[in-house]
C-alpha atoms as a PDB file:
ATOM      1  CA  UNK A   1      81.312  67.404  41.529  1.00  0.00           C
ATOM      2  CA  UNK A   2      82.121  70.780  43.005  1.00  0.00           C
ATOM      3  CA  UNK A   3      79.866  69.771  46.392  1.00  0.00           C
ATOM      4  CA  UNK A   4      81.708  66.215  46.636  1.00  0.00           C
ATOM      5  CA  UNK A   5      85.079  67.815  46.490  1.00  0.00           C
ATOM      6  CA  UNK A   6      84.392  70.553  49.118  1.00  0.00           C
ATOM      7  CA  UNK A   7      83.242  67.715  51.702  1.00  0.00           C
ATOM      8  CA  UNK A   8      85.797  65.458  51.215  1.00  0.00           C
ATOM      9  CA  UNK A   9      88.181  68.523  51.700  1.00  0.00           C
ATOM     10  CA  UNK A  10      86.086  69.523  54.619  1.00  0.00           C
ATOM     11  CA  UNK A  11      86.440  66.017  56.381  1.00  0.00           C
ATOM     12  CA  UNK A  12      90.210  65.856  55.599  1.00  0.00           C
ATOM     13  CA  UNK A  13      90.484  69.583  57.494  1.00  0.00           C
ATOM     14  CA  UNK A  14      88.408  67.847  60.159  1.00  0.00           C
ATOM     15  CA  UNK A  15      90.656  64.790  60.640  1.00  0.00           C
ATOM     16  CA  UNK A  16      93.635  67.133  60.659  1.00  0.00           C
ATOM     17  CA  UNK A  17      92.085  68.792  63.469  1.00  0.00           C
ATOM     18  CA  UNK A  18      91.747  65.929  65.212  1.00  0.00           C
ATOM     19  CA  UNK A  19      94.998  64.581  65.285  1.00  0.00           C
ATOM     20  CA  UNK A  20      96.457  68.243  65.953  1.00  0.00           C
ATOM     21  CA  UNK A  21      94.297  68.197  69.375  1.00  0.00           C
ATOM     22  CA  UNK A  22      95.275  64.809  70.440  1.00  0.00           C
ATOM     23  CA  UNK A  23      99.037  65.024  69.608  1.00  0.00           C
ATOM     24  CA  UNK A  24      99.368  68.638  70.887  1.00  0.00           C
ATOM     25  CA  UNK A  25      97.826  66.712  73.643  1.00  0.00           C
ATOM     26  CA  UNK A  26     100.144  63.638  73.803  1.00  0.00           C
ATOM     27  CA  UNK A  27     103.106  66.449  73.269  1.00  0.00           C
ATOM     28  CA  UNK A  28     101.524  68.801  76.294  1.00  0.00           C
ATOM     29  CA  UNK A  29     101.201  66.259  78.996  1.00  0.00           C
ATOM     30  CA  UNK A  30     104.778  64.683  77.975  1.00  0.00           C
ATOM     31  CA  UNK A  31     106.124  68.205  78.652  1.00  0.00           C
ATOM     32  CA  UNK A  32     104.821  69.025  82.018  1.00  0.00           C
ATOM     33  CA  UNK A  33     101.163  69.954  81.341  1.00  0.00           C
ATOM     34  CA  UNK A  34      99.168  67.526  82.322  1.00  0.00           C
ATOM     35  CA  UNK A  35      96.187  69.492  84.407  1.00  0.00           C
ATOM     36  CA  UNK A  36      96.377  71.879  82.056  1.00  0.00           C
ATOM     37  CA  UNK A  37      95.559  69.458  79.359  1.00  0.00           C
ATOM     38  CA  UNK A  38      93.592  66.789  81.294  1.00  0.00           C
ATOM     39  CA  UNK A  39      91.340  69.464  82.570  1.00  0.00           C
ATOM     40  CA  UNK A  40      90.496  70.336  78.782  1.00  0.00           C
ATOM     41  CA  UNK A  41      88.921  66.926  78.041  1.00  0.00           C
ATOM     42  CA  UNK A  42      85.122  68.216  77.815  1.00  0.00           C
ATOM     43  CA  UNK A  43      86.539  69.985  75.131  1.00  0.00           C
ATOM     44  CA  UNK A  44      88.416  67.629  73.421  1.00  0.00           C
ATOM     45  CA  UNK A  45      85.293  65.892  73.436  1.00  0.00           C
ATOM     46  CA  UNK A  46      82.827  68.530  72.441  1.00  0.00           C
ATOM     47  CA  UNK A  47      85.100  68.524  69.382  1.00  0.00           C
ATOM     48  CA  UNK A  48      84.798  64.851  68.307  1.00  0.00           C
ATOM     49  CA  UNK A  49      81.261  65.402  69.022  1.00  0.00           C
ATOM     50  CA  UNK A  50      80.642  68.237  66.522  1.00  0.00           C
ATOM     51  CA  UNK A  51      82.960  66.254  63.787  1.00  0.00           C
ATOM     52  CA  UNK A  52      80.511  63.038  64.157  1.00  0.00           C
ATOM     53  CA  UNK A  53      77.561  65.520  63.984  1.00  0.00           C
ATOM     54  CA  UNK A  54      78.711  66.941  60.709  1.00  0.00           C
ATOM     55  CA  UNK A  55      80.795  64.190  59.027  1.00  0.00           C
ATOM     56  CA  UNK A  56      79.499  61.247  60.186  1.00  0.00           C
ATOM     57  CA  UNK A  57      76.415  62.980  59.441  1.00  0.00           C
ATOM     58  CA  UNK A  58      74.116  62.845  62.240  1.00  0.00           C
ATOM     59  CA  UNK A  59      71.893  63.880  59.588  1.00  0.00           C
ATOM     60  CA  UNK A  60      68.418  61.420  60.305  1.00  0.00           C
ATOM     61  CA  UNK A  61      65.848  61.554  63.068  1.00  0.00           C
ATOM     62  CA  UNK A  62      66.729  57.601  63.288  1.00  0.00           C
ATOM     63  CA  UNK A  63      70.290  58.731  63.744  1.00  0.00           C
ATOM     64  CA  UNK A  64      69.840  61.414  66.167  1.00  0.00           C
ATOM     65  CA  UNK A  65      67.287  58.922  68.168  1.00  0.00           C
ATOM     66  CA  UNK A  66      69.494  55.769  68.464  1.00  0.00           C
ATOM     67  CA  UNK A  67      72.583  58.280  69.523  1.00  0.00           C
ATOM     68  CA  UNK A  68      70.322  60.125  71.965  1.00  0.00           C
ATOM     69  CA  UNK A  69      69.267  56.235  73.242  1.00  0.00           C
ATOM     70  CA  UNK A  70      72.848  55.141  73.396  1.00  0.00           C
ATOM     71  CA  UNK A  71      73.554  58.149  75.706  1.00  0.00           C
ATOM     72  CA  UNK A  72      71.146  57.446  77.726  1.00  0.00           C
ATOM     73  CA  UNK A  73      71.470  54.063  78.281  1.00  0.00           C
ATOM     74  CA  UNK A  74      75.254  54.385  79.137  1.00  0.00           C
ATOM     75  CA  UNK A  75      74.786  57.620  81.580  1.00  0.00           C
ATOM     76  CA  UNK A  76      72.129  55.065  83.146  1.00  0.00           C
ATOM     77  CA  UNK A  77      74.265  52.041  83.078  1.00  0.00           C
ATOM     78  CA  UNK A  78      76.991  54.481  85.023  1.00  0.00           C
ATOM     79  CA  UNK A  79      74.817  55.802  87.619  1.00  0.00           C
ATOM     80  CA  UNK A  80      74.046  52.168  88.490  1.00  0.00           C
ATOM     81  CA  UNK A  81      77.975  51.632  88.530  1.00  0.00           C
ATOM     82  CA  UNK A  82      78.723  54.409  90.882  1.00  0.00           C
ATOM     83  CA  UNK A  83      75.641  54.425  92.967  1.00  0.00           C
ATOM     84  CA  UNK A  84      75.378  50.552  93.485  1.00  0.00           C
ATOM     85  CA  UNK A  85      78.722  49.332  92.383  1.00  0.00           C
ATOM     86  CA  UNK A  86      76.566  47.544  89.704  1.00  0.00           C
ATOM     87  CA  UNK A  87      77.765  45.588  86.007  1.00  0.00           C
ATOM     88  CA  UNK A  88      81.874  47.935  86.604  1.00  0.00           C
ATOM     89  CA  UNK A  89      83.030  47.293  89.849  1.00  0.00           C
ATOM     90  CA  UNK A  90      83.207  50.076  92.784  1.00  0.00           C
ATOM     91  CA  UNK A  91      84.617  52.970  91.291  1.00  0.00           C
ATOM     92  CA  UNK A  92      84.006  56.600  90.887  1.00  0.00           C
ATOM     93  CA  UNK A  93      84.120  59.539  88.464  1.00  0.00           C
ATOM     94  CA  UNK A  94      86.717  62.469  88.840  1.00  0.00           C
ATOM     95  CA  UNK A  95      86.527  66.182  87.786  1.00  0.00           C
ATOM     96  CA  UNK A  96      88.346  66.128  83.867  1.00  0.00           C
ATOM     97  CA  UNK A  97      85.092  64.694  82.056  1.00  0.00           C
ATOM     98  CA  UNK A  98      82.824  68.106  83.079  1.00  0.00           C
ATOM     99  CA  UNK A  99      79.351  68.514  84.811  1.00  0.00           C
ATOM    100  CA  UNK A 100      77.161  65.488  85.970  1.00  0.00           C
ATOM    101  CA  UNK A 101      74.308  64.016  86.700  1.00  0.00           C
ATOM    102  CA  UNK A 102      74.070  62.075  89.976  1.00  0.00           C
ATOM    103  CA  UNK A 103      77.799  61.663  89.605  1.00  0.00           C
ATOM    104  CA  UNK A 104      78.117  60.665  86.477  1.00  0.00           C
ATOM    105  CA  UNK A 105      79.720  63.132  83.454  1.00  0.00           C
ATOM    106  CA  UNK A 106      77.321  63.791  80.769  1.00  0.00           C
ATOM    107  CA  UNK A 107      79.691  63.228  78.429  1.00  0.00           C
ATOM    108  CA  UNK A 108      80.511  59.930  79.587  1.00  0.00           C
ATOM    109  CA  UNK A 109      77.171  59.294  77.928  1.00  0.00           C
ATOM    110  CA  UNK A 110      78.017  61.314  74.546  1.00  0.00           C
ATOM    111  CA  UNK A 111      80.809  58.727  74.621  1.00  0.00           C
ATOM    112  CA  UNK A 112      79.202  55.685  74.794  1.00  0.00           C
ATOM    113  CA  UNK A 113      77.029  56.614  72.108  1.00  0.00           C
ATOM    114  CA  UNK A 114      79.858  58.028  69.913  1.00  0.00           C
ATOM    115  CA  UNK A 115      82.120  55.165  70.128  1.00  0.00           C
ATOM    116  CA  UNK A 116      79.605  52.962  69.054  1.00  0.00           C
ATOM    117  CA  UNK A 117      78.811  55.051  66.163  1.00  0.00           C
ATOM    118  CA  UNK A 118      82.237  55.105  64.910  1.00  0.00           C
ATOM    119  CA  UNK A 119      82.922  51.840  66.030  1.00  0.00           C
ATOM    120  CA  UNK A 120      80.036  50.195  64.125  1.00  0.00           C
ATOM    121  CA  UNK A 121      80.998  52.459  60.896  1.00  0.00           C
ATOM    122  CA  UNK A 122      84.307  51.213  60.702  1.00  0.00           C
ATOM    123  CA  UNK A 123      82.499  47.599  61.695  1.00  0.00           C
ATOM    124  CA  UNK A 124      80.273  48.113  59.009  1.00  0.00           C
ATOM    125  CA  UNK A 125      83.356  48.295  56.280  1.00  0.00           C
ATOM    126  CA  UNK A 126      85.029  45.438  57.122  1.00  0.00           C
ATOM    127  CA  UNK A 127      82.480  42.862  57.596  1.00  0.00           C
ATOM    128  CA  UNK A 128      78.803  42.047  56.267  1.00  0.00           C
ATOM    129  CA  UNK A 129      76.967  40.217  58.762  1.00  0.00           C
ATOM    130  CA  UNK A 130      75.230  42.217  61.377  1.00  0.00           C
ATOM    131  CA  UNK A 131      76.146  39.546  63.926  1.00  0.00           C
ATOM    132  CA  UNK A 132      80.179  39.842  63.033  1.00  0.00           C
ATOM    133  CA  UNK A 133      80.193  43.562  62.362  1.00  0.00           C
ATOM    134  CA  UNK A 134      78.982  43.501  66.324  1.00  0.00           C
ATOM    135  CA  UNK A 135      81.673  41.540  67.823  1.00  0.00           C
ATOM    136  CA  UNK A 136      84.330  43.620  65.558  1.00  0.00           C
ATOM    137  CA  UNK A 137      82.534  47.018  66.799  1.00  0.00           C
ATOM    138  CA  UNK A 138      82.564  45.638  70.440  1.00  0.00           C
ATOM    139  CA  UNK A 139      86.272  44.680  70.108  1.00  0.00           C
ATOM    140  CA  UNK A 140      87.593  47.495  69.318  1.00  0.00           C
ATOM    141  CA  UNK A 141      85.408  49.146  72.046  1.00  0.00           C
ATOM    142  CA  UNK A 142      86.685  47.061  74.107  1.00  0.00           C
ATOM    143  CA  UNK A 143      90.631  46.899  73.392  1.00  0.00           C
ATOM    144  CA  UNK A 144      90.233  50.926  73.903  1.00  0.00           C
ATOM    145  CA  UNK A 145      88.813  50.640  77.156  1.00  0.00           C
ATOM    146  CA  UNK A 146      91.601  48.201  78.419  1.00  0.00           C
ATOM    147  CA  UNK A 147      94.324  51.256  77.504  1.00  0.00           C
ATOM    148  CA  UNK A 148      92.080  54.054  79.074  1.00  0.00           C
ATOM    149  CA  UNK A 149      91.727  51.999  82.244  1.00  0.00           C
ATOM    150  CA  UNK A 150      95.126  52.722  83.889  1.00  0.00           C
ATOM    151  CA  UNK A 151      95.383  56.359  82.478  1.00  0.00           C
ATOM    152  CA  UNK A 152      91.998  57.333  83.475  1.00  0.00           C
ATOM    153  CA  UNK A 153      92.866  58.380  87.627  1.00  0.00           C
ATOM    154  CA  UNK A 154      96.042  59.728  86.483  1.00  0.00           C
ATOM    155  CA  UNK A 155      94.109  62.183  84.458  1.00  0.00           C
ATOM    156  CA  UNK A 156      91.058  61.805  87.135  1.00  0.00           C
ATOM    157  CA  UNK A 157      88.420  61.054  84.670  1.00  0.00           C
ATOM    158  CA  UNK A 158      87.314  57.968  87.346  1.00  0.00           C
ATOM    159  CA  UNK A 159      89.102  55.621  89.549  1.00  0.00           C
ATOM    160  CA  UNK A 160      88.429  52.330  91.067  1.00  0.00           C
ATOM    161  CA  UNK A 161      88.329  51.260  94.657  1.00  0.00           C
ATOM    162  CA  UNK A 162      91.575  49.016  95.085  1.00  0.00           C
ATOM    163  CA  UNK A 163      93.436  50.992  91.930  1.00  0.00           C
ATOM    164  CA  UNK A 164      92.741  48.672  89.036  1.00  0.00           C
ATOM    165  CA  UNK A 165      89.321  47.656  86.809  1.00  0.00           C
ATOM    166  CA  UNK A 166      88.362  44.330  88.070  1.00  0.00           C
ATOM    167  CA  UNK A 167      86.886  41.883  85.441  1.00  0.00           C
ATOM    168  CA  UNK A 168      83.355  42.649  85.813  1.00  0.00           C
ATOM    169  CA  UNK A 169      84.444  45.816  84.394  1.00  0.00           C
ATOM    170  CA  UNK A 170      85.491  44.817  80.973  1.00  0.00           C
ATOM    171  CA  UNK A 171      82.397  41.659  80.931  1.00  0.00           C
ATOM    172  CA  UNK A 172      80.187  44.191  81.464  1.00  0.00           C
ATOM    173  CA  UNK A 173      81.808  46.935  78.528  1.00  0.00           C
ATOM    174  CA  UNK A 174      81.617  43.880  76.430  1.00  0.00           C
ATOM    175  CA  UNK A 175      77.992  42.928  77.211  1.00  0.00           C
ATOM    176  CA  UNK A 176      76.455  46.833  76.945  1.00  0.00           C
ATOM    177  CA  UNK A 177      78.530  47.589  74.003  1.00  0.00           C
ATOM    178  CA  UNK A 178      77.508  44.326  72.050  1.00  0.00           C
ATOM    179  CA  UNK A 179      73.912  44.928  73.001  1.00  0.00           C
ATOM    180  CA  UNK A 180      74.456  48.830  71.984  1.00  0.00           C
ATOM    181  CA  UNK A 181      76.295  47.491  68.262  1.00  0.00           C
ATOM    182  CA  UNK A 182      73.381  44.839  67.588  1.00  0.00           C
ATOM    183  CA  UNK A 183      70.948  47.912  67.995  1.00  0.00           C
ATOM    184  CA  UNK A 184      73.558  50.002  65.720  1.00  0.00           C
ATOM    185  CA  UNK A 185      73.741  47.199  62.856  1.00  0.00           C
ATOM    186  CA  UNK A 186      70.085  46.306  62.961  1.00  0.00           C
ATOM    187  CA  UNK A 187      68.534  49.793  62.405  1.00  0.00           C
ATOM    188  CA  UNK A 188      71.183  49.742  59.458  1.00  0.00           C
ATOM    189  CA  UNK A 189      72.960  52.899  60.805  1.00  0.00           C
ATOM    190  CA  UNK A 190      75.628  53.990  57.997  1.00  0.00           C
ATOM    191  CA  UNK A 191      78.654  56.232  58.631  1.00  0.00           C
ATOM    192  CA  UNK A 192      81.159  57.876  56.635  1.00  0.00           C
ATOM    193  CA  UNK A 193      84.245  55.553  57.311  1.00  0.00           C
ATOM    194  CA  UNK A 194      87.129  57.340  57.146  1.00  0.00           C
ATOM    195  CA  UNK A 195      86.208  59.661  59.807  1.00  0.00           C
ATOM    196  CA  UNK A 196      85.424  57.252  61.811  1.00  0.00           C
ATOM    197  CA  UNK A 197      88.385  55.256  61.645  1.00  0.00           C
ATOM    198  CA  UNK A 198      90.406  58.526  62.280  1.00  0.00           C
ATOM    199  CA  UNK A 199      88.388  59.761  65.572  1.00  0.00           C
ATOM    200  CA  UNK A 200      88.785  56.168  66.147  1.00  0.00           C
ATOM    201  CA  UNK A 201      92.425  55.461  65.891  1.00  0.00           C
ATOM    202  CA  UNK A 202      93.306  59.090  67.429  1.00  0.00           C
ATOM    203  CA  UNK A 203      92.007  58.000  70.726  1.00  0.00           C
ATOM    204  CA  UNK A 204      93.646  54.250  70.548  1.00  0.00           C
ATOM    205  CA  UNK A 205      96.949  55.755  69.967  1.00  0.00           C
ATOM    206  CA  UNK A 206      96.659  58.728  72.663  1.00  0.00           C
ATOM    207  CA  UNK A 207      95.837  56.108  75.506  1.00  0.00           C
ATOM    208  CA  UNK A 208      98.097  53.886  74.035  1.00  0.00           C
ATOM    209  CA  UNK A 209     101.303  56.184  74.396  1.00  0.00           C
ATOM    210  CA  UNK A 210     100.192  56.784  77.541  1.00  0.00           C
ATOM    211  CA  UNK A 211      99.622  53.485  78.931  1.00  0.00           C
ATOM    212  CA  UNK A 212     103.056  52.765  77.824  1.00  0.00           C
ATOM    213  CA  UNK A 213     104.494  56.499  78.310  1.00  0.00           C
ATOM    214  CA  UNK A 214     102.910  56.978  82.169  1.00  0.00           C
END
């Protein structure tokens, strides 16, 4: 019993943490900080990151090789974006997401393969079929992309040529991350679901105040 308690604690502290990053964040930029807290997204991220590694758990070689996949996939899906103008539209990638790779942040790749880890947990709670649990999991990747698109150059994480996302951009988040949750829901991935809905919903309701804030 003793073990069971002392996680569950642990992944309450975690989620704390969480939401004390993003609304010190949301608090921050509303006050006048923006670079300083914009520039501090690799961070932010790195954060998330370790919380999924030990609370999700990353804790299986299957695990660790469909999230490795996922990251790969998306960082390759990007280049094509910014090198070609391929599946997003003609856009490019700022300085607040860290180092890259042929122009693309690495951790734009940690993020595809996180949000469809969390995504599909939370997917995996409230439905049963693989096929439905993968439209749920690419909604809700999906309605957080379409609040991140017009805060993203304002905190230059990327920007597209003409100001806005064009269509293509949210067919083709919709396409990858479908593809990306049928993988997820047919290797039977399993989560711990209340961490996932909370490094879930603290990023929906950051870009959310800020679409509506900015």
């Amino acid at each position: 019993m003793i073990p069971i308690f002392e996680k569950k604690r642990s992944s309450q502290i975690a989620i704390g943490v969480l939401w004390l990053f993003h609304i010190s964040g949301i608090l921050g930029i509303s006050f006048g900080y923006q670079d300083w807290f914009a520039s501090r997204t690799g961070l932010n991220l790195l954060i998330m990151f370790l919380v999924l590694v030990f609370f999700f758990p990353l804790d299986s070689f299957k695990k660790w090789g469909l999230f490795l996949a996922f990251g790969l996939l998306g960082i390759l899906a990007e280049y094509l974006g910014v090198t070609f103008g391929l599946f997003f539209g003609e856009y490019a990638y700022g300085e607040n997401f860290g180092p890259k790779i042929f122009e693309v942040p690495i951790l734009i790749g940690v993020n595809w393969a996180m949000l469809t880890f969390i995504c599909g947990a939370v997917a995996n709670k409230l439905a049963d079929h693989f096929f439905l649990k993968s439209l749920l999991g690419t909604f809700m990747m999906l309605l957080l992309d379409l609040f991140m698109e017009k805060v993203a150059p304002i905190f230059d994480f990327w920007e597209f040529s003409g100001g806005y996302a064009p269509i293509d951009n949210y067919i083709a988040w919709g396409i990858i991350s479908f593809i990306f949750h049928l993988i997820f829901h047919l290797f039977k991935v399993k989560g711990q679901f209340l961490v996932s809905l909370h490094m879930y919903l603290v990023q929906l309701v950051f870009f959310i105040y800020f679409y509506v804030y900015l």
